[in-house]
PDB file of N, CA and C in Angstrom:
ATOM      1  N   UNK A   1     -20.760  15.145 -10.169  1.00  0.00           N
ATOM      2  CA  UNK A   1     -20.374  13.764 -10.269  1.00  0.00           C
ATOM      3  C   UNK A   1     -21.490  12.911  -9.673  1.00  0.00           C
ATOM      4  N   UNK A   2     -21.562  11.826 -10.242  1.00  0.00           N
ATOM      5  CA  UNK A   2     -22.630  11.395  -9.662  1.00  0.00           C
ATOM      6  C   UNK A   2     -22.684  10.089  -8.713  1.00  0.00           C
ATOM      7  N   UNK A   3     -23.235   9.770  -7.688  1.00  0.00           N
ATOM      8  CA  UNK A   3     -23.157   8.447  -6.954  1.00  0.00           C
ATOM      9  C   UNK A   3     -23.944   7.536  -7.345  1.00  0.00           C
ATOM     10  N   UNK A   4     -23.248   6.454  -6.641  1.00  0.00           N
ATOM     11  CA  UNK A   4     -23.362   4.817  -6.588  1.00  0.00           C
ATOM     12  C   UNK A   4     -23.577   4.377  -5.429  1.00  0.00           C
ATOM     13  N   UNK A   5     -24.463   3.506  -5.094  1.00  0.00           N
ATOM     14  CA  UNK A   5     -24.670   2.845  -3.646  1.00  0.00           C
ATOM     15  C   UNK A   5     -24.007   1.282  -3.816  1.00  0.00           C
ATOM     16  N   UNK A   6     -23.114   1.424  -2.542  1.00  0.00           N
ATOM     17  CA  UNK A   6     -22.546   0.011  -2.598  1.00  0.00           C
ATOM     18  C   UNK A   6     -23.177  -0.613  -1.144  1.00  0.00           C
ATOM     19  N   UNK A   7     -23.252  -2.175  -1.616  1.00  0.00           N
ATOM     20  CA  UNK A   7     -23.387  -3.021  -0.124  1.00  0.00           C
ATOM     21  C   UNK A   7     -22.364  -3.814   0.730  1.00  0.00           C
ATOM     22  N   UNK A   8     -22.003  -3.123   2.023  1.00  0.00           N
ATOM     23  CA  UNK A   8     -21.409  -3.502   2.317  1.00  0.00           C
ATOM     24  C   UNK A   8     -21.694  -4.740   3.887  1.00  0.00           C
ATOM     25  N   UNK A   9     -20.557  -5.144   4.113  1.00  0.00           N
ATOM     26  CA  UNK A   9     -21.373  -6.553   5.431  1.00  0.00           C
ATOM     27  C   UNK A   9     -21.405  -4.992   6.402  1.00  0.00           C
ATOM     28  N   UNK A  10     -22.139  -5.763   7.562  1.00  0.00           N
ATOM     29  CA  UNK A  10     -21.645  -4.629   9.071  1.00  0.00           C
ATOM     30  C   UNK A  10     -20.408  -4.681   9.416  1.00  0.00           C
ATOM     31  N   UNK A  11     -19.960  -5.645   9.700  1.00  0.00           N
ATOM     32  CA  UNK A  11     -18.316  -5.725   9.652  1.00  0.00           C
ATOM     33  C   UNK A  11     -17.695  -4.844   8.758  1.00  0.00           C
ATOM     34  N   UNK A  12     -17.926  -4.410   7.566  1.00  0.00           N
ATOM     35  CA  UNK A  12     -17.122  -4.135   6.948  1.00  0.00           C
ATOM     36  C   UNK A  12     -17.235  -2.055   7.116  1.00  0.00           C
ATOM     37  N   UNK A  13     -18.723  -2.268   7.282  1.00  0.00           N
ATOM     38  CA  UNK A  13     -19.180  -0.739   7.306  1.00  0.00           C
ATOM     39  C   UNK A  13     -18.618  -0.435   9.005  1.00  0.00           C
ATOM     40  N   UNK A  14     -18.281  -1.386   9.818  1.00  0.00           N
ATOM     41  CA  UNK A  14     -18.024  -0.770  11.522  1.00  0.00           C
ATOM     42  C   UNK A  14     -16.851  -0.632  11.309  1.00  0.00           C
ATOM     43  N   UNK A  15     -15.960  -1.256  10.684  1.00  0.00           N
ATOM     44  CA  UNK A  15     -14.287  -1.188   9.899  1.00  0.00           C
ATOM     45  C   UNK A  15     -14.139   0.143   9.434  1.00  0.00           C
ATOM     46  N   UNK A  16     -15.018   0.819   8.205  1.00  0.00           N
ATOM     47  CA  UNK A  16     -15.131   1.874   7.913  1.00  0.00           C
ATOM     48  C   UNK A  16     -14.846   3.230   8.553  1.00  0.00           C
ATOM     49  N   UNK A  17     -15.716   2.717   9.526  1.00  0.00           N
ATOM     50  CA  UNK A  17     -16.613   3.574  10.286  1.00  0.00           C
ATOM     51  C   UNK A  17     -15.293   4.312  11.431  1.00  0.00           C
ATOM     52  N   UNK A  18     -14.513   3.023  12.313  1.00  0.00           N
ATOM     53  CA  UNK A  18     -13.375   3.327  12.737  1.00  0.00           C
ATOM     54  C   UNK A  18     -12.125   4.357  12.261  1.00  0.00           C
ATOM     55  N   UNK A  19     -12.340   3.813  11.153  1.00  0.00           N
ATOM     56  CA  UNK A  19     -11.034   4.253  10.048  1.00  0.00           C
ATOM     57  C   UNK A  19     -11.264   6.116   9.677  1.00  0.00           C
ATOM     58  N   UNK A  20     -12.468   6.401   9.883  1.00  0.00           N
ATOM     59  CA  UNK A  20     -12.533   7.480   9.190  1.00  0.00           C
ATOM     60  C   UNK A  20     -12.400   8.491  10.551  1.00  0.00           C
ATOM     61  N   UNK A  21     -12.196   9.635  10.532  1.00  0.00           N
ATOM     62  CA  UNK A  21     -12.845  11.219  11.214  1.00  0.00           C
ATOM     63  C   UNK A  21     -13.994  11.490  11.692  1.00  0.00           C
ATOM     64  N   UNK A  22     -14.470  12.219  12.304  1.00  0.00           N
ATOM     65  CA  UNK A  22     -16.262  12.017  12.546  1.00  0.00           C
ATOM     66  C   UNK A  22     -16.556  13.263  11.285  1.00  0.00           C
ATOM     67  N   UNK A  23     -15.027  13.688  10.725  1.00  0.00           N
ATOM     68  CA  UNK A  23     -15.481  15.081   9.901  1.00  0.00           C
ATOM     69  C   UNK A  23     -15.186  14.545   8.582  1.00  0.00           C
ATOM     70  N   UNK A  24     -14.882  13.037   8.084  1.00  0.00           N
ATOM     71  CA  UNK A  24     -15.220  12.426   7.110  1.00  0.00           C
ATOM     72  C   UNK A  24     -16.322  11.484   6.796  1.00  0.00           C
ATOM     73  N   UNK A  25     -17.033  11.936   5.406  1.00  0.00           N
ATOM     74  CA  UNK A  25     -18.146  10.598   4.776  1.00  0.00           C
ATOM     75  C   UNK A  25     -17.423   9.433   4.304  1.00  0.00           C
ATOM     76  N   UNK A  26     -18.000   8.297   4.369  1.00  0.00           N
ATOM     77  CA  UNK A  26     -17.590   7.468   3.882  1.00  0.00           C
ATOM     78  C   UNK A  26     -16.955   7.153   2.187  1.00  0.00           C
ATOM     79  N   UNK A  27     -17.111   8.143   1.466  1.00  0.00           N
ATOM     80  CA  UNK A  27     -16.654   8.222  -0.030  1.00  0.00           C
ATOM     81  C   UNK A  27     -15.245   8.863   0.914  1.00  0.00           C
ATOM     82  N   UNK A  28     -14.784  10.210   1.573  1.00  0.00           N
ATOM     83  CA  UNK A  28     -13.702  10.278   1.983  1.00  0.00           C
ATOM     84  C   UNK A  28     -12.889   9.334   2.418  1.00  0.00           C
ATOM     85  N   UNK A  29     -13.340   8.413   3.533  1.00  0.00           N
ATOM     86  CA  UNK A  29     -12.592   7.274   3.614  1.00  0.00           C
ATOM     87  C   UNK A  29     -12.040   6.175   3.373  1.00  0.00           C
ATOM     88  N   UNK A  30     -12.871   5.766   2.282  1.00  0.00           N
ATOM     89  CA  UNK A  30     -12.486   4.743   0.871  1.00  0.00           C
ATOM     90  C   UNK A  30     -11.587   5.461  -0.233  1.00  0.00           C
ATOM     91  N   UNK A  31     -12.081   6.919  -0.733  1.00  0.00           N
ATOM     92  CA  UNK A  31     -10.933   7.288  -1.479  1.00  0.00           C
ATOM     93  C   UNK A  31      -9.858   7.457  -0.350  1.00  0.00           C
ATOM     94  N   UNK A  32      -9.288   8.192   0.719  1.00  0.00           N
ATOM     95  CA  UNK A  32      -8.015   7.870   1.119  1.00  0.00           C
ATOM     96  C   UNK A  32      -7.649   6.547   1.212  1.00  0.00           C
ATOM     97  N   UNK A  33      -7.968   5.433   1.271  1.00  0.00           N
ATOM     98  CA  UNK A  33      -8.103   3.897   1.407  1.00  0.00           C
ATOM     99  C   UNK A  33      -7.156   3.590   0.444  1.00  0.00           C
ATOM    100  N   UNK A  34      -8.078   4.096  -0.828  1.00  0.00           N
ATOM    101  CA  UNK A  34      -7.193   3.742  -2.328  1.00  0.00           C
ATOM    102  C   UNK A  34      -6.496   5.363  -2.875  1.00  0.00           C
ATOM    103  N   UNK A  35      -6.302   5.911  -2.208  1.00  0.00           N
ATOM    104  CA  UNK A  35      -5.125   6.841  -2.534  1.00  0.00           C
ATOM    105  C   UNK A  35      -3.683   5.872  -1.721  1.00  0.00           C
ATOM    106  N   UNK A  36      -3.824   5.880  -0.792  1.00  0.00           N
ATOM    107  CA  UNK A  36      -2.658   4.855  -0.031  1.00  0.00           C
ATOM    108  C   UNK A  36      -2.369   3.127  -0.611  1.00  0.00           C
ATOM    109  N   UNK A  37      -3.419   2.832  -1.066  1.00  0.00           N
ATOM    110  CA  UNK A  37      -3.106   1.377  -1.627  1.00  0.00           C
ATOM    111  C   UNK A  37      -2.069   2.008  -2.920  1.00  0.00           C
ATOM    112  N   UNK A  38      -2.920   3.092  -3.815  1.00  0.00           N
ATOM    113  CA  UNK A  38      -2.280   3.087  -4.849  1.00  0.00           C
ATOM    114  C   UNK A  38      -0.898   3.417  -4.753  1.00  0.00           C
ATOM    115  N   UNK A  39      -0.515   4.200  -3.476  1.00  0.00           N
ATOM    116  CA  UNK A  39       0.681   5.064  -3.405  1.00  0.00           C
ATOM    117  C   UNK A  39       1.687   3.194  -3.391  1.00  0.00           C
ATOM    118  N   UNK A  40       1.036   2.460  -2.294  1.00  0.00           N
ATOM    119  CA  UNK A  40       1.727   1.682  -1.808  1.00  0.00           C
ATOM    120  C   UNK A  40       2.078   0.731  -2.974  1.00  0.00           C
ATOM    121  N   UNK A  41       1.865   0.471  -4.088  1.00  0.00           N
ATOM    122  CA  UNK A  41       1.582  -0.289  -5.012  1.00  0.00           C
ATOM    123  C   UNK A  41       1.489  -0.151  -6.651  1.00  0.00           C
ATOM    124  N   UNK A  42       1.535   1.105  -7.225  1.00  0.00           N
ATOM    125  CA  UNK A  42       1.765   1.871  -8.334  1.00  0.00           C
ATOM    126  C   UNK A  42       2.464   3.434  -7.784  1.00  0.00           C
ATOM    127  N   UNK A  43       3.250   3.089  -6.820  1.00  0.00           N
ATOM    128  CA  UNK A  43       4.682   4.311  -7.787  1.00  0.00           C
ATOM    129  C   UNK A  43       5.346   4.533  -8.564  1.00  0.00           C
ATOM    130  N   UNK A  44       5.186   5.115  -9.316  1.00  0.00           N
ATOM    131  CA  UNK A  44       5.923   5.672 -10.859  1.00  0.00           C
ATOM    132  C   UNK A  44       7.590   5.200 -10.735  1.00  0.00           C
ATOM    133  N   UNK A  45       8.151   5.030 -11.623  1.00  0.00           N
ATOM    134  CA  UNK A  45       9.540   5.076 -11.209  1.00  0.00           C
ATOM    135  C   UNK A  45      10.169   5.592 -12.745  1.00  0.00           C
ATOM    136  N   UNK A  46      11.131   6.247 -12.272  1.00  0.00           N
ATOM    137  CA  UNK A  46      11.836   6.898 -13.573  1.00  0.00           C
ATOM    138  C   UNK A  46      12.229   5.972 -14.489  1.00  0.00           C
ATOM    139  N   UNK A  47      12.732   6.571 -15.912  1.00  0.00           N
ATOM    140  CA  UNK A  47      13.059   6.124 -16.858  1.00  0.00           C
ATOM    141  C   UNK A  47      14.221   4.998 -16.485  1.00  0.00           C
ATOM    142  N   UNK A  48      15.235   5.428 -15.897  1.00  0.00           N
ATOM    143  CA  UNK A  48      16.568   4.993 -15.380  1.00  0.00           C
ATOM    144  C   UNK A  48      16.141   3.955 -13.916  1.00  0.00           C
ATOM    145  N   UNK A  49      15.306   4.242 -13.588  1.00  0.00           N
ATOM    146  CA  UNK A  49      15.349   3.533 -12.138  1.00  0.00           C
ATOM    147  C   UNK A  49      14.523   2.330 -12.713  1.00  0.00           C
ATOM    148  N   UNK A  50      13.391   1.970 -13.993  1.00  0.00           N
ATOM    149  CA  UNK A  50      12.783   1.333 -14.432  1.00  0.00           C
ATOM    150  C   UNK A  50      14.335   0.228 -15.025  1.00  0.00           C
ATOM    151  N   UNK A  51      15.368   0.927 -15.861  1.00  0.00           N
ATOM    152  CA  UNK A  51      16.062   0.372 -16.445  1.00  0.00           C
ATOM    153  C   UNK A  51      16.877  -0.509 -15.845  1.00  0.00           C
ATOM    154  N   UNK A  52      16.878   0.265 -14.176  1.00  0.00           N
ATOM    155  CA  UNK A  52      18.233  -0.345 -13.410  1.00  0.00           C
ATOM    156  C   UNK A  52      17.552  -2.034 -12.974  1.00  0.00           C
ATOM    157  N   UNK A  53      15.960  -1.920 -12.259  1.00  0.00           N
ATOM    158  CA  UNK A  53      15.782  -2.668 -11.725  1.00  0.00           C
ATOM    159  C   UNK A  53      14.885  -4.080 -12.656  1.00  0.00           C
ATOM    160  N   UNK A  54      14.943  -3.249 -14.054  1.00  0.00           N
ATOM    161  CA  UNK A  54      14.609  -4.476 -14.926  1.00  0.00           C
ATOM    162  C   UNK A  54      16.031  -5.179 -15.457  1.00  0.00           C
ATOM    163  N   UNK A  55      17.375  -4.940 -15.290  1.00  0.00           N
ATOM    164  CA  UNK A  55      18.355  -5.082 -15.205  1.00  0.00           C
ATOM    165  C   UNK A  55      18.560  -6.330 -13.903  1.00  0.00           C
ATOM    166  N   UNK A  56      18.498  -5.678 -12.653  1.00  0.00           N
ATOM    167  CA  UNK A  56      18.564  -6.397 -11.686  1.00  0.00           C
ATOM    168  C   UNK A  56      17.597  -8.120 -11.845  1.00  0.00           C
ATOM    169  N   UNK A  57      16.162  -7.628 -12.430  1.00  0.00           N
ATOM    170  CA  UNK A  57      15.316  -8.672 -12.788  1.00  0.00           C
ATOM    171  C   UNK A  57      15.916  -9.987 -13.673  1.00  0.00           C
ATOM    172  N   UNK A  58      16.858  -9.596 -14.236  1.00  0.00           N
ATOM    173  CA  UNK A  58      17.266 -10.568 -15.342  1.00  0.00           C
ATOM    174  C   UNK A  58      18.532 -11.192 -14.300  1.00  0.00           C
ATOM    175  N   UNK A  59      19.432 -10.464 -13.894  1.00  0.00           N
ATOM    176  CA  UNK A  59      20.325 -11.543 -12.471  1.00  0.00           C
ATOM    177  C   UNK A  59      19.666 -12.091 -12.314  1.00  0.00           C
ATOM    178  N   UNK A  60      18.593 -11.545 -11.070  1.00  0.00           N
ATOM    179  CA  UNK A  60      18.034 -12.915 -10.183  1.00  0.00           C
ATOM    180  C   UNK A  60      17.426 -13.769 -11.034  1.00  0.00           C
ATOM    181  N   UNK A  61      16.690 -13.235 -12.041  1.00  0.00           N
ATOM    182  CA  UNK A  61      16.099 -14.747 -12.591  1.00  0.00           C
ATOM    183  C   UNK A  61      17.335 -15.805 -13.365  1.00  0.00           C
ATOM    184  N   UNK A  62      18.485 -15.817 -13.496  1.00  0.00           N
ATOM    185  CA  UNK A  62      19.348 -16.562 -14.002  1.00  0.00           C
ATOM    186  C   UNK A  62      20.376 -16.905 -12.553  1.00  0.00           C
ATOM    187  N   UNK A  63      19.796 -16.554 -11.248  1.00  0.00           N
ATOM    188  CA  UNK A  63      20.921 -16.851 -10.307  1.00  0.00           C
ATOM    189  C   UNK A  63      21.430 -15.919  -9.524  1.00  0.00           C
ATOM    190  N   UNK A  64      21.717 -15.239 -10.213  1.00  0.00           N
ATOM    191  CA  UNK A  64      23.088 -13.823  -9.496  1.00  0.00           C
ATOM    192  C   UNK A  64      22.579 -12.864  -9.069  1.00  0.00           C
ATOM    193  N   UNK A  65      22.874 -13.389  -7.606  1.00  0.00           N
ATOM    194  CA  UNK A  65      22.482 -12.250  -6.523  1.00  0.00           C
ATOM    195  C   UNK A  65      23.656 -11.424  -5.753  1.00  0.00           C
ATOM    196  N   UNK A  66      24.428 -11.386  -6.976  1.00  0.00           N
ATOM    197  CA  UNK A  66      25.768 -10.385  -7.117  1.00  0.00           C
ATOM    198  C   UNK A  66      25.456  -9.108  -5.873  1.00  0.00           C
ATOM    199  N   UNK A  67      26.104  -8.549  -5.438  1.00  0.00           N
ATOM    200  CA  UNK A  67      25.404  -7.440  -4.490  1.00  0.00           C
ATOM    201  C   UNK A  67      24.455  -7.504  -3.640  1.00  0.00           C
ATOM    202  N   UNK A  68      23.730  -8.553  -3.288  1.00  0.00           N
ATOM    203  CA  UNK A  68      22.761  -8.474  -2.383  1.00  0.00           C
ATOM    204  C   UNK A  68      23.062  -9.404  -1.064  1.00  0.00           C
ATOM    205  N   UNK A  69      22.467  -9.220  -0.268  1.00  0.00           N
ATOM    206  CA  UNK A  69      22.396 -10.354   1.047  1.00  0.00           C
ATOM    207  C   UNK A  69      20.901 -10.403   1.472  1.00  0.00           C
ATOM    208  N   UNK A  70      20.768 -11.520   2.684  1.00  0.00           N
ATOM    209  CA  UNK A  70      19.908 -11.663   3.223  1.00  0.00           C
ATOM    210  C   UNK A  70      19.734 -10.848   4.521  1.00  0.00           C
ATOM    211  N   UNK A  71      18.352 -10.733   4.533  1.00  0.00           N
ATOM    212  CA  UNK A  71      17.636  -9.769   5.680  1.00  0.00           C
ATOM    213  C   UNK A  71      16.733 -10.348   6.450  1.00  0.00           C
ATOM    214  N   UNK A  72      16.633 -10.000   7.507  1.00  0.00           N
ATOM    215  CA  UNK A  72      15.654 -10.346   8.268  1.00  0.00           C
ATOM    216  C   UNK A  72      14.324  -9.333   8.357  1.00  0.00           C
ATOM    217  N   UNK A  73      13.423  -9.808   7.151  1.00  0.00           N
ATOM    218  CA  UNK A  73      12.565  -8.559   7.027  1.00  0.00           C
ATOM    219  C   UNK A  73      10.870  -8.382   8.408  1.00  0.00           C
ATOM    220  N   UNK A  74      11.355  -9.424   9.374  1.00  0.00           N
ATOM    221  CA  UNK A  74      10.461  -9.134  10.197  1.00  0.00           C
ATOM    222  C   UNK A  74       9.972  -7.894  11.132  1.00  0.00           C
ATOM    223  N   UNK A  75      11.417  -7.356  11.628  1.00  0.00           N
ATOM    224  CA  UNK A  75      11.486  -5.798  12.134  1.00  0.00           C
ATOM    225  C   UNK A  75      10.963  -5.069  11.052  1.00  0.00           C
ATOM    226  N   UNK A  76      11.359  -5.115  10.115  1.00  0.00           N
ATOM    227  CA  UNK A  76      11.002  -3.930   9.094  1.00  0.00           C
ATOM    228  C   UNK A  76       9.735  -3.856   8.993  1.00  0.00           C
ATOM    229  N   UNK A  77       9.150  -5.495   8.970  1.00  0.00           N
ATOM    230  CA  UNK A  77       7.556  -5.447   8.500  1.00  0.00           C
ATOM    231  C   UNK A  77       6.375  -4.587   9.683  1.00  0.00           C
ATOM    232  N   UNK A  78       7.076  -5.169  10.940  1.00  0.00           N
ATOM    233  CA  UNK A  78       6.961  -4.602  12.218  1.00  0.00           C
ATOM    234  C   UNK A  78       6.332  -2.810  12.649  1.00  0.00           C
ATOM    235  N   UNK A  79       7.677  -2.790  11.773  1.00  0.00           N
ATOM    236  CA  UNK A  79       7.559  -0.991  11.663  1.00  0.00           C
ATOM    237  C   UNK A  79       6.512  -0.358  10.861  1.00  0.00           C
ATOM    238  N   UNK A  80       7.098  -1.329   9.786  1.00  0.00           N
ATOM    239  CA  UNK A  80       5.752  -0.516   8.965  1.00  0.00           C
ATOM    240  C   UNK A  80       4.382  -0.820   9.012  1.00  0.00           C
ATOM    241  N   UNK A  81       4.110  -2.089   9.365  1.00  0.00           N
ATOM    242  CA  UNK A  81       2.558  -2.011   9.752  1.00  0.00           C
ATOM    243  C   UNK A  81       1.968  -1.305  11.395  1.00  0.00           C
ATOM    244  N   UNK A  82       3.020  -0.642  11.782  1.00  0.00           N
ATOM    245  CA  UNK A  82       3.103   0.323  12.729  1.00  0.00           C
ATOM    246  C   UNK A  82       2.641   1.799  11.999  1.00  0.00           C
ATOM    247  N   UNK A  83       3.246   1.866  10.953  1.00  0.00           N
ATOM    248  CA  UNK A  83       3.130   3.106  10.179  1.00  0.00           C
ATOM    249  C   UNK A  83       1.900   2.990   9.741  1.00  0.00           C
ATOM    250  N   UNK A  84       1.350   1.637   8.729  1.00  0.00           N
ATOM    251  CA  UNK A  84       0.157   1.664   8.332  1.00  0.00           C
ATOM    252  C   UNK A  84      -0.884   2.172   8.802  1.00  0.00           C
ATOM    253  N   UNK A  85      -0.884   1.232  10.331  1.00  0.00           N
ATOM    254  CA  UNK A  85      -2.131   1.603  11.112  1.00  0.00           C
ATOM    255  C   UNK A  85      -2.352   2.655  11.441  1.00  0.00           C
ATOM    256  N   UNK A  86      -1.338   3.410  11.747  1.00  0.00           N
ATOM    257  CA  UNK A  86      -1.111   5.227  12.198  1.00  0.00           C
ATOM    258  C   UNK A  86      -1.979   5.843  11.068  1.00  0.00           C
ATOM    259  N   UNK A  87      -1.473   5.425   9.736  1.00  0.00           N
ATOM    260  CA  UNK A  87      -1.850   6.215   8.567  1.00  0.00           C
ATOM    261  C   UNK A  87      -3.386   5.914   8.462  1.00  0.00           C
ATOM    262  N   UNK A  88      -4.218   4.950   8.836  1.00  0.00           N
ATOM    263  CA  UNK A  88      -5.319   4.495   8.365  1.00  0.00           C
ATOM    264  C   UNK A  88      -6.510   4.910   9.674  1.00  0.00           C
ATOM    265  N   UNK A  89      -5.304   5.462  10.724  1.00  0.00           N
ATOM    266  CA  UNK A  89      -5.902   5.318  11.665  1.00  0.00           C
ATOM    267  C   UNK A  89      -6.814   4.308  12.525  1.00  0.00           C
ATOM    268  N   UNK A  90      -6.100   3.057  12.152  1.00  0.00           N
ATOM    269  CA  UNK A  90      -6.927   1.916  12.946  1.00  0.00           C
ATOM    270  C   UNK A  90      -6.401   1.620  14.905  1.00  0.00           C
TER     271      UNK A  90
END
């Protein structure tokens, strides 16, 4: 396979640099980067689970938030950018 040289700021390469293992190169640490973006952001979803929540899509956009309530999604966010950083190792 063959490489590409990218330019990056110092900031961005000392960011890097943190993030990774001393037993990872920097192509390791950008692909886990975007293995986790992708996970976080293109998960597959089944045939049926596609159906249910393009279903749900058509309520809310006409109003009806039949079944749902409000949350306070600040704890949650809390947690998980707790998780993030763990995962990214920052």
């Amino acid at each position: 396979m063959g490489m590409k040289t990218i330019l990056v700021t110092e900031e961005v390469h000392t960011k890097l640099a943190h993030l990774g293992l001393k037993s990872e190169t920097y192509n390791d640490i950008i692909a886990r980067l975007i293995e986790a973006y992708e996970r976080m952001y293109f998960e597959e979803l089944t045939d049926e689970e596609a159906d249910y929540y393009d279903e749900r899509i058509r309520h809310f956009e006409n109003g009806d938030y039949t079944g749902t309530r409000k949350v306070d999604l600040n704890p949650i966010k809390k947690i998980v950018l707790k998780y993030v950083m763990n995962f990214l190792r920052i």
